[in-house]
C-alpha atoms as a PDB file:
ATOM      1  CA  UNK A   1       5.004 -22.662  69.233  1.00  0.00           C
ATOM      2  CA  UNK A   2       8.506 -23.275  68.330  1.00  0.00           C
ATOM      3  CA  UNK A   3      10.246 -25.204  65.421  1.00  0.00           C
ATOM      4  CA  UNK A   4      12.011 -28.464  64.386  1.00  0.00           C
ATOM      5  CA  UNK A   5      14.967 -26.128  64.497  1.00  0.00           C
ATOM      6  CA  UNK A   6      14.686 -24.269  67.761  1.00  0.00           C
ATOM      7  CA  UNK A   7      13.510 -27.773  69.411  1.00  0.00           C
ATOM      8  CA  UNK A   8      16.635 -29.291  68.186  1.00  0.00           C
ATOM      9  CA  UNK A   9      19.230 -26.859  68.744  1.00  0.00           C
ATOM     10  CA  UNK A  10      17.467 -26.145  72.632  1.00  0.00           C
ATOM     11  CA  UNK A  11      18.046 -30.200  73.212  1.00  0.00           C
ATOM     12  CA  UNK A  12      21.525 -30.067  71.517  1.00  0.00           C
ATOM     13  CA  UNK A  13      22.993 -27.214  73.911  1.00  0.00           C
ATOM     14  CA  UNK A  14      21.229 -29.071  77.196  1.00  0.00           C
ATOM     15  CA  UNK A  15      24.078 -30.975  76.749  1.00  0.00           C
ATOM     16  CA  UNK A  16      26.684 -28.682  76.622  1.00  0.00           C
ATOM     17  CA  UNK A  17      29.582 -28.953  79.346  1.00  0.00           C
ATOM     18  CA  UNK A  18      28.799 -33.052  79.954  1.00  0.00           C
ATOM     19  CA  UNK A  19      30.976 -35.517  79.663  1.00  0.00           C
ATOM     20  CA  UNK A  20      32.582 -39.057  80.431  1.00  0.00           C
ATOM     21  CA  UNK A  21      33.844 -38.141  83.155  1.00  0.00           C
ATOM     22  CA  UNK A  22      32.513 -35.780  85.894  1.00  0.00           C
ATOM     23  CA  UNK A  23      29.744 -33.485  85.040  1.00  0.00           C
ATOM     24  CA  UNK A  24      26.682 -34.686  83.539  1.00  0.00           C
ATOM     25  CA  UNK A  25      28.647 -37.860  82.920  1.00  0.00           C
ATOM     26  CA  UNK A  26      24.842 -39.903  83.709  1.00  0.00           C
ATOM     27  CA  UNK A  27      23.547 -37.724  80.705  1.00  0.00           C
ATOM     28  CA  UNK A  28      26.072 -38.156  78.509  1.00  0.00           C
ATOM     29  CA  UNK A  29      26.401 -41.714  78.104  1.00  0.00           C
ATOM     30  CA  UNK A  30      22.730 -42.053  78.411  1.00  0.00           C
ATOM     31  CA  UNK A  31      22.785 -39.570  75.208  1.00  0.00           C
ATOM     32  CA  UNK A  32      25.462 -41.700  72.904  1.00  0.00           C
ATOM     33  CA  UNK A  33      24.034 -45.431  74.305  1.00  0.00           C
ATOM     34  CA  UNK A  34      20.402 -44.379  73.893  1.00  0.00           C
ATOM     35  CA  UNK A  35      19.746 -46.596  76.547  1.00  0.00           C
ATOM     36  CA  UNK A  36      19.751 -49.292  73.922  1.00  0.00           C
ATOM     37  CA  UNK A  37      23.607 -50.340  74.390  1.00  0.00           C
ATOM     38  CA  UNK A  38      25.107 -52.799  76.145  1.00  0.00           C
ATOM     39  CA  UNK A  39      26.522 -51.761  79.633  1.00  0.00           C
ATOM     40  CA  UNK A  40      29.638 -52.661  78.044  1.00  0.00           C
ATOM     41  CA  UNK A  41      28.949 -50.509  75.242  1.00  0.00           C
ATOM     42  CA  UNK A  42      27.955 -47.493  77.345  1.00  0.00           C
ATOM     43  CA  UNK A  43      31.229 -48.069  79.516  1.00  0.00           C
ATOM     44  CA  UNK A  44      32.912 -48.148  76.545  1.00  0.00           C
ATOM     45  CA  UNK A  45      31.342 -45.325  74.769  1.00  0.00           C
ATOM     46  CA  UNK A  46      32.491 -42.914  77.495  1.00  0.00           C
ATOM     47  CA  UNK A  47      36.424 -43.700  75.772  1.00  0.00           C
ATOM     48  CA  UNK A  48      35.152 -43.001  72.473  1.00  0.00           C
ATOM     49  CA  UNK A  49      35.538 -39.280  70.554  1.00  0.00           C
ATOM     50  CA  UNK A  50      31.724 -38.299  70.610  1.00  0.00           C
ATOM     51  CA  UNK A  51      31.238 -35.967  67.985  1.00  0.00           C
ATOM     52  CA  UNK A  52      29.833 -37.699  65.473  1.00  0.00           C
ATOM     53  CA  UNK A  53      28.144 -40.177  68.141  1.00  0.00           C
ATOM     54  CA  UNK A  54      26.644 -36.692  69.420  1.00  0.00           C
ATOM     55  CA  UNK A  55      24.745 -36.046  66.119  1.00  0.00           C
ATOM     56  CA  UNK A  56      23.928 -40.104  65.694  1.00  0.00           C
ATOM     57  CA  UNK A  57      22.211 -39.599  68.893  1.00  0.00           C
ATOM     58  CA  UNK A  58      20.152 -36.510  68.856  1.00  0.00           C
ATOM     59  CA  UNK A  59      18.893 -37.314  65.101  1.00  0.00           C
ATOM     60  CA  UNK A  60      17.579 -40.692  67.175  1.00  0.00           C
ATOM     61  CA  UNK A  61      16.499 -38.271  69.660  1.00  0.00           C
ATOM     62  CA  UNK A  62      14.294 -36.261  66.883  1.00  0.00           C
ATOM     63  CA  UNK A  63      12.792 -39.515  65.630  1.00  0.00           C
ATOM     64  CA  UNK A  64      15.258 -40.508  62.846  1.00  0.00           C
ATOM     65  CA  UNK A  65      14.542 -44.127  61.869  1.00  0.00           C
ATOM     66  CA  UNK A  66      17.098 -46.101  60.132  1.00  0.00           C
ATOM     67  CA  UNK A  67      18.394 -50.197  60.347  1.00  0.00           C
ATOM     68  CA  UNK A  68      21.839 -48.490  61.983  1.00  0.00           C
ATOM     69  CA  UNK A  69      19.738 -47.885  64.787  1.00  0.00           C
ATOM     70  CA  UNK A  70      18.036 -51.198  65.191  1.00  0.00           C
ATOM     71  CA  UNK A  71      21.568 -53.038  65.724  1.00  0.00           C
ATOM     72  CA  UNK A  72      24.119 -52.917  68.697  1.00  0.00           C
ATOM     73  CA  UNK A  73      26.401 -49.729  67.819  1.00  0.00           C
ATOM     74  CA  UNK A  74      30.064 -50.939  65.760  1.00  0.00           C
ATOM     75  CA  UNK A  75      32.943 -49.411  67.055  1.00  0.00           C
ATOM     76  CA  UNK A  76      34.127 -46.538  64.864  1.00  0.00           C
ATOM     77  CA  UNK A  77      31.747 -46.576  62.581  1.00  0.00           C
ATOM     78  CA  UNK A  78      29.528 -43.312  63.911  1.00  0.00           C
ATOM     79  CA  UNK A  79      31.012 -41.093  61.108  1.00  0.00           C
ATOM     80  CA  UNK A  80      30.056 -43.750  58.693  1.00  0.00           C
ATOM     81  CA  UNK A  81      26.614 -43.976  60.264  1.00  0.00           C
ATOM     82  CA  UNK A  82      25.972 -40.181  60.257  1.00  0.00           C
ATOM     83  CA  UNK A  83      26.822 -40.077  56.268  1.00  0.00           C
ATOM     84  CA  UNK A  84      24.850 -42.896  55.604  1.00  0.00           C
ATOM     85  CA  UNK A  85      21.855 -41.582  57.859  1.00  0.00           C
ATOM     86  CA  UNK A  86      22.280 -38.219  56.232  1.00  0.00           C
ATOM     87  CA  UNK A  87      23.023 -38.851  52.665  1.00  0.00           C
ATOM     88  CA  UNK A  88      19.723 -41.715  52.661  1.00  0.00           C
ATOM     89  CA  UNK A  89      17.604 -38.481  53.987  1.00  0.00           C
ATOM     90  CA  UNK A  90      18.834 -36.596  50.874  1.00  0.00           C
ATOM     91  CA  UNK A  91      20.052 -33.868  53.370  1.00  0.00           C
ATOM     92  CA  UNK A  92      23.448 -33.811  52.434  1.00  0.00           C
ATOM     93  CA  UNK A  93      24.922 -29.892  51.119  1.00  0.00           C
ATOM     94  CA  UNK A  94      27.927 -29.984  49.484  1.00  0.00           C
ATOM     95  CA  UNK A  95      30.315 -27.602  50.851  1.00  0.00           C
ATOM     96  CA  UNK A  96      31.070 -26.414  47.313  1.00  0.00           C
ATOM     97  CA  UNK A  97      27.792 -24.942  47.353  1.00  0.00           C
ATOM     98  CA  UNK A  98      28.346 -22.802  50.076  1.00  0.00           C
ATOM     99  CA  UNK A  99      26.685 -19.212  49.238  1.00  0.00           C
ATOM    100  CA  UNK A 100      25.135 -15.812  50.261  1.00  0.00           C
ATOM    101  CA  UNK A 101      22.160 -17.602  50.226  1.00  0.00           C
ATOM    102  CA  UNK A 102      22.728 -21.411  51.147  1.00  0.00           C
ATOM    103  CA  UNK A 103      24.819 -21.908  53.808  1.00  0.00           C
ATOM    104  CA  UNK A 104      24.331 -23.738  57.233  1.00  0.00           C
ATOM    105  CA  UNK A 105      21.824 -22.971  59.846  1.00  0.00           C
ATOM    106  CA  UNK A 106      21.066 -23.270  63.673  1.00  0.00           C
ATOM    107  CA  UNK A 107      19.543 -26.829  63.573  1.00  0.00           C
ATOM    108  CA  UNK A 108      22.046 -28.158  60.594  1.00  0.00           C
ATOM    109  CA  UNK A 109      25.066 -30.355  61.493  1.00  0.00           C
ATOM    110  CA  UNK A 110      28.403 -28.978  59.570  1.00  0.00           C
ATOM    111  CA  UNK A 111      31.096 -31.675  58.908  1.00  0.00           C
ATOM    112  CA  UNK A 112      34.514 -30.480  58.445  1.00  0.00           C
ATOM    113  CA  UNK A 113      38.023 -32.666  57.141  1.00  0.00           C
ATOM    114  CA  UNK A 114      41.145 -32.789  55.005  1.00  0.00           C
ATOM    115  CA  UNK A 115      41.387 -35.742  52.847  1.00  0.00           C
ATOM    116  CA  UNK A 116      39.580 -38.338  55.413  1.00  0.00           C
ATOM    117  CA  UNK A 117      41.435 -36.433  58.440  1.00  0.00           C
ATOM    118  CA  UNK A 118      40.623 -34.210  61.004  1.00  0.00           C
ATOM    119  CA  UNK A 119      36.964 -35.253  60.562  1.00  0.00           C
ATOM    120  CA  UNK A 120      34.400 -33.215  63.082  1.00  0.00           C
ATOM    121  CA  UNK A 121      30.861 -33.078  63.024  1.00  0.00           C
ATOM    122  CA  UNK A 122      28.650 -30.454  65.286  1.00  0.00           C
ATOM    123  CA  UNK A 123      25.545 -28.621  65.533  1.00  0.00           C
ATOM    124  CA  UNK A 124      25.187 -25.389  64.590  1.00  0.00           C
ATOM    125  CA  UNK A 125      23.364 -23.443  67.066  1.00  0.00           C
ATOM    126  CA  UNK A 126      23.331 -20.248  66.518  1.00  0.00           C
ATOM    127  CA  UNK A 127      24.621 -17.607  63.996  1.00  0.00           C
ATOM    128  CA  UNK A 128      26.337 -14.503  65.453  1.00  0.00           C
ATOM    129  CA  UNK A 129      26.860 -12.694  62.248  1.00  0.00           C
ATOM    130  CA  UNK A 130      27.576 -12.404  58.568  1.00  0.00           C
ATOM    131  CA  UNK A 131      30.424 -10.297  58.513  1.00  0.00           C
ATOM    132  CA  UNK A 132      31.067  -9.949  54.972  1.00  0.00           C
ATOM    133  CA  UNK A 133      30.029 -11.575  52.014  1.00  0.00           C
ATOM    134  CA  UNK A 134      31.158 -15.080  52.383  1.00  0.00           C
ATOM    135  CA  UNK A 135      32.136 -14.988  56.220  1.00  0.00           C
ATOM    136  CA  UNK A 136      29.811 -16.555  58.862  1.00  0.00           C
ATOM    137  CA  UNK A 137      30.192 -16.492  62.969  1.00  0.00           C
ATOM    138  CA  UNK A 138      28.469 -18.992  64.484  1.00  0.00           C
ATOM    139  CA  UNK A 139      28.062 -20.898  68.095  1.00  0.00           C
ATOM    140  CA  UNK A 140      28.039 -24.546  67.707  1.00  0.00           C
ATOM    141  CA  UNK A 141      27.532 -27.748  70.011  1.00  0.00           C
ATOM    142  CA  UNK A 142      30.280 -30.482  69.379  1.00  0.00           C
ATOM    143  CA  UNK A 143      30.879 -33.307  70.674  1.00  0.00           C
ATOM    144  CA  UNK A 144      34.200 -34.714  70.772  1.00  0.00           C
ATOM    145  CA  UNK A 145      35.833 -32.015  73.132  1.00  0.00           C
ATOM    146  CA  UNK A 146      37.988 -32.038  76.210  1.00  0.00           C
ATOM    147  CA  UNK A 147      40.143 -34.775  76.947  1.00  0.00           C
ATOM    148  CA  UNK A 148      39.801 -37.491  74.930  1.00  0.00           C
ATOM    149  CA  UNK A 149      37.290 -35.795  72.987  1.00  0.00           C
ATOM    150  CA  UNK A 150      34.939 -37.155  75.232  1.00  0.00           C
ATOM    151  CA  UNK A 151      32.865 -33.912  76.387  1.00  0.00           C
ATOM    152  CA  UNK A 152      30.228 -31.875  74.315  1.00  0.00           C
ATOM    153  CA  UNK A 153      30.938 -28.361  74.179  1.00  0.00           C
ATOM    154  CA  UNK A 154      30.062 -25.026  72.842  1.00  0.00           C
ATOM    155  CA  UNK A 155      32.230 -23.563  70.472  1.00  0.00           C
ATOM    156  CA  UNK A 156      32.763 -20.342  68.806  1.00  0.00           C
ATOM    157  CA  UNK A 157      33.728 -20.948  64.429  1.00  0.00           C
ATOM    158  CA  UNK A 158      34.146 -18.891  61.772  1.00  0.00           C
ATOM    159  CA  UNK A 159      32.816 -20.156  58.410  1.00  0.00           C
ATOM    160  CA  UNK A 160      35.023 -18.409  55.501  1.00  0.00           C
ATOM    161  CA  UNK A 161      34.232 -18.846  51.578  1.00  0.00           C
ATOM    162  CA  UNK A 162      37.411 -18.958  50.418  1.00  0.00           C
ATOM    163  CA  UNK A 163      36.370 -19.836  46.509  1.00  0.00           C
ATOM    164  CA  UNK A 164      34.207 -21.206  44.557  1.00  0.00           C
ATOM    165  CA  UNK A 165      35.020 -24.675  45.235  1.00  0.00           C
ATOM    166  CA  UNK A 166      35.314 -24.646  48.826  1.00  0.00           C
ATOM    167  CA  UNK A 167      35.064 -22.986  52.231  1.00  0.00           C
ATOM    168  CA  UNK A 168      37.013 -23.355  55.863  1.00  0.00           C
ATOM    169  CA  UNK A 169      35.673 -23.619  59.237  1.00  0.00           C
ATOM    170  CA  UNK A 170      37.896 -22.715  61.797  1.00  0.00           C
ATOM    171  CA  UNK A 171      40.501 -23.396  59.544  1.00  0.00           C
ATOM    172  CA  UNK A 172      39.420 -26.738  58.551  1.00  0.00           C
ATOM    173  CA  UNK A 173      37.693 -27.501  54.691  1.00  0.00           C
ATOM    174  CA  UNK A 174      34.046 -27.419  54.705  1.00  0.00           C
ATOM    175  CA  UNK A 175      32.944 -31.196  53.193  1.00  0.00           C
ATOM    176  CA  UNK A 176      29.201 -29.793  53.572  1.00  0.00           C
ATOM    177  CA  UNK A 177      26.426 -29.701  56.260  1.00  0.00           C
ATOM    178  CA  UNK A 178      23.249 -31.655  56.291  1.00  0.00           C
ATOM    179  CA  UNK A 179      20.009 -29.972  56.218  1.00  0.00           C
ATOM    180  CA  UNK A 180      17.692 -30.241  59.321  1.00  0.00           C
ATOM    181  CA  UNK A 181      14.733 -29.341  57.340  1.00  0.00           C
ATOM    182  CA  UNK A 182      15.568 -31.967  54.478  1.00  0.00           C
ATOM    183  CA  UNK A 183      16.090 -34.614  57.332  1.00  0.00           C
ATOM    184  CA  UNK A 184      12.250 -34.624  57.798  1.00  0.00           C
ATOM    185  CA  UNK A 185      12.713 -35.162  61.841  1.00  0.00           C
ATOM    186  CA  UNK A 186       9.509 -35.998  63.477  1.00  0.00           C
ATOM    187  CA  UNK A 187      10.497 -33.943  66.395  1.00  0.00           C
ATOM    188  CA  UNK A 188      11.466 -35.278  69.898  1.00  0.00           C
ATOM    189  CA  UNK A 189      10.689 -38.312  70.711  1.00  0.00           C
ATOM    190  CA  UNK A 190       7.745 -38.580  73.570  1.00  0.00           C
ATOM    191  CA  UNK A 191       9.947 -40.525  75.953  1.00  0.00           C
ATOM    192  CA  UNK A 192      12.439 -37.772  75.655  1.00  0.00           C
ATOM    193  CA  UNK A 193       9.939 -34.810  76.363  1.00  0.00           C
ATOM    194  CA  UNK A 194      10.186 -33.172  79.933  1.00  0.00           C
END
C-alpha cells in the first residue's frame, strides 16, 4: 500500500511535460480549472504562470477543503491562495528552520522569493542526495515553466544552507516549504482515481 506522499508526488509528475499549448494541453487546464471554472476562466487560465495554480490544484486534487475553493478562481491571487490554504493547515516551515533533520520532502511544496519577487512554488518529488551537511539535490514538479510559464515541468534544484537564518534553492532564498503530512490530505479524490 503506498502513502499520502508517494500518492501525491505519483499524481504531481503525471503531469509533467503538459501544457497550454500542445501536449497534454486537455490535462492541463482541466488540472488548474478543476472543471469548476468558467470556460472563460479555463481559456484564460492557459495565459496564466501555473506554478502556484499547480499546487492550488493538486491540494484540491488530495481533498483539501477550503472557502477559496468554493468561489470562481480571482485572477492573481493563486500565490495568495496557496499561503492562505497552507498557513490555515498549520503546514507552513519556515525556511529559517531549515536543518540536518527538517528540511523538505518528496510530497512537500517548497516556495522560493526575494523580497515579494521571483516567487515559485513546486513539488518536491524526489531527493537525489544529501551531499554534505546542509546541501540537498532534489527532482521537483513546477509549474510555471516554458513559455509563458505556462507548462509543468521537472526540474533538477539544489537546496544549500547557507546560515542560520536562511537557505537558497537554485539560487533563490528559501521562504519555507509546507508540510504534506501537516496538511492532513484525505488522499485523492474518488472522481480523480483511475
Amino acid at each position: 500500500m503506498s502513502t499520502l506522499r508517494e500518492d501525491f508526488v505519483k499524481f504531481a509528475r503525471k503531469y509533467d511535460g503538459t501544457s497550454a499549448i500542445g501536449n497534454g494541453s486537455e490535462a492541463y487546464l482541466d488540472l488548474l480549472s478543476r472543471k469548476f471554472e468558467t470556460a472563460q476562466m479555463r481559456k484564460d487560465m492557459g495565459k496564466m504562470s501555473s506554478c502556484a495554480l499547480f499546487v492550488r490544484s493538486l491540494w484540491w486534487c488530495f481533498g483539501a477543503e477550503h472557502p477559496i475553493y468554493e468561489k470562481p478562481y480571482k485572477i492573481s491571487y493563486a500565490p495568495i491562495d496557496v499561503l492562505k490554504i497552507g498557513k490555515e493547515r498549520k503546514a507552513f516551515v519556515e525556511g529559517n528552520q531549515l536543518s540536518q533533520i527538517k528540511y523538505p520532502k518528496p510530497g512537500d511544496v517548497f516556495y522560493v522569493g526575494e523580497n515579494g519577487k521571483r516567487e515559485h512554488f513546486g513539488v518536491i518529488a524526489e531527493e537525489i542526495s544529501r551531499v554534505a551537511p546542509g546541501s540537498w539535490t532534489y527532482i521537483t514538479i513546477d509549474g510555471g515553466q516554458g513559455d509563458g510559464g505556462r507548462a509543468i515541468a521537472q526540474r533538477h534544484r539544489t537546496l544549500l544552507k547557507l546560515n542560520s537564518i536562511f537557505g537558497k534553492m537554485s539560487g533563490i532564498t528559501l521562504v519555507g516549504w509546507f508540510d504534506l503530512d501537516a496538511m492532513q490530505l484525505p488522499g485523492l479524490r474518488p472522481e480523480l482515481r483511475e
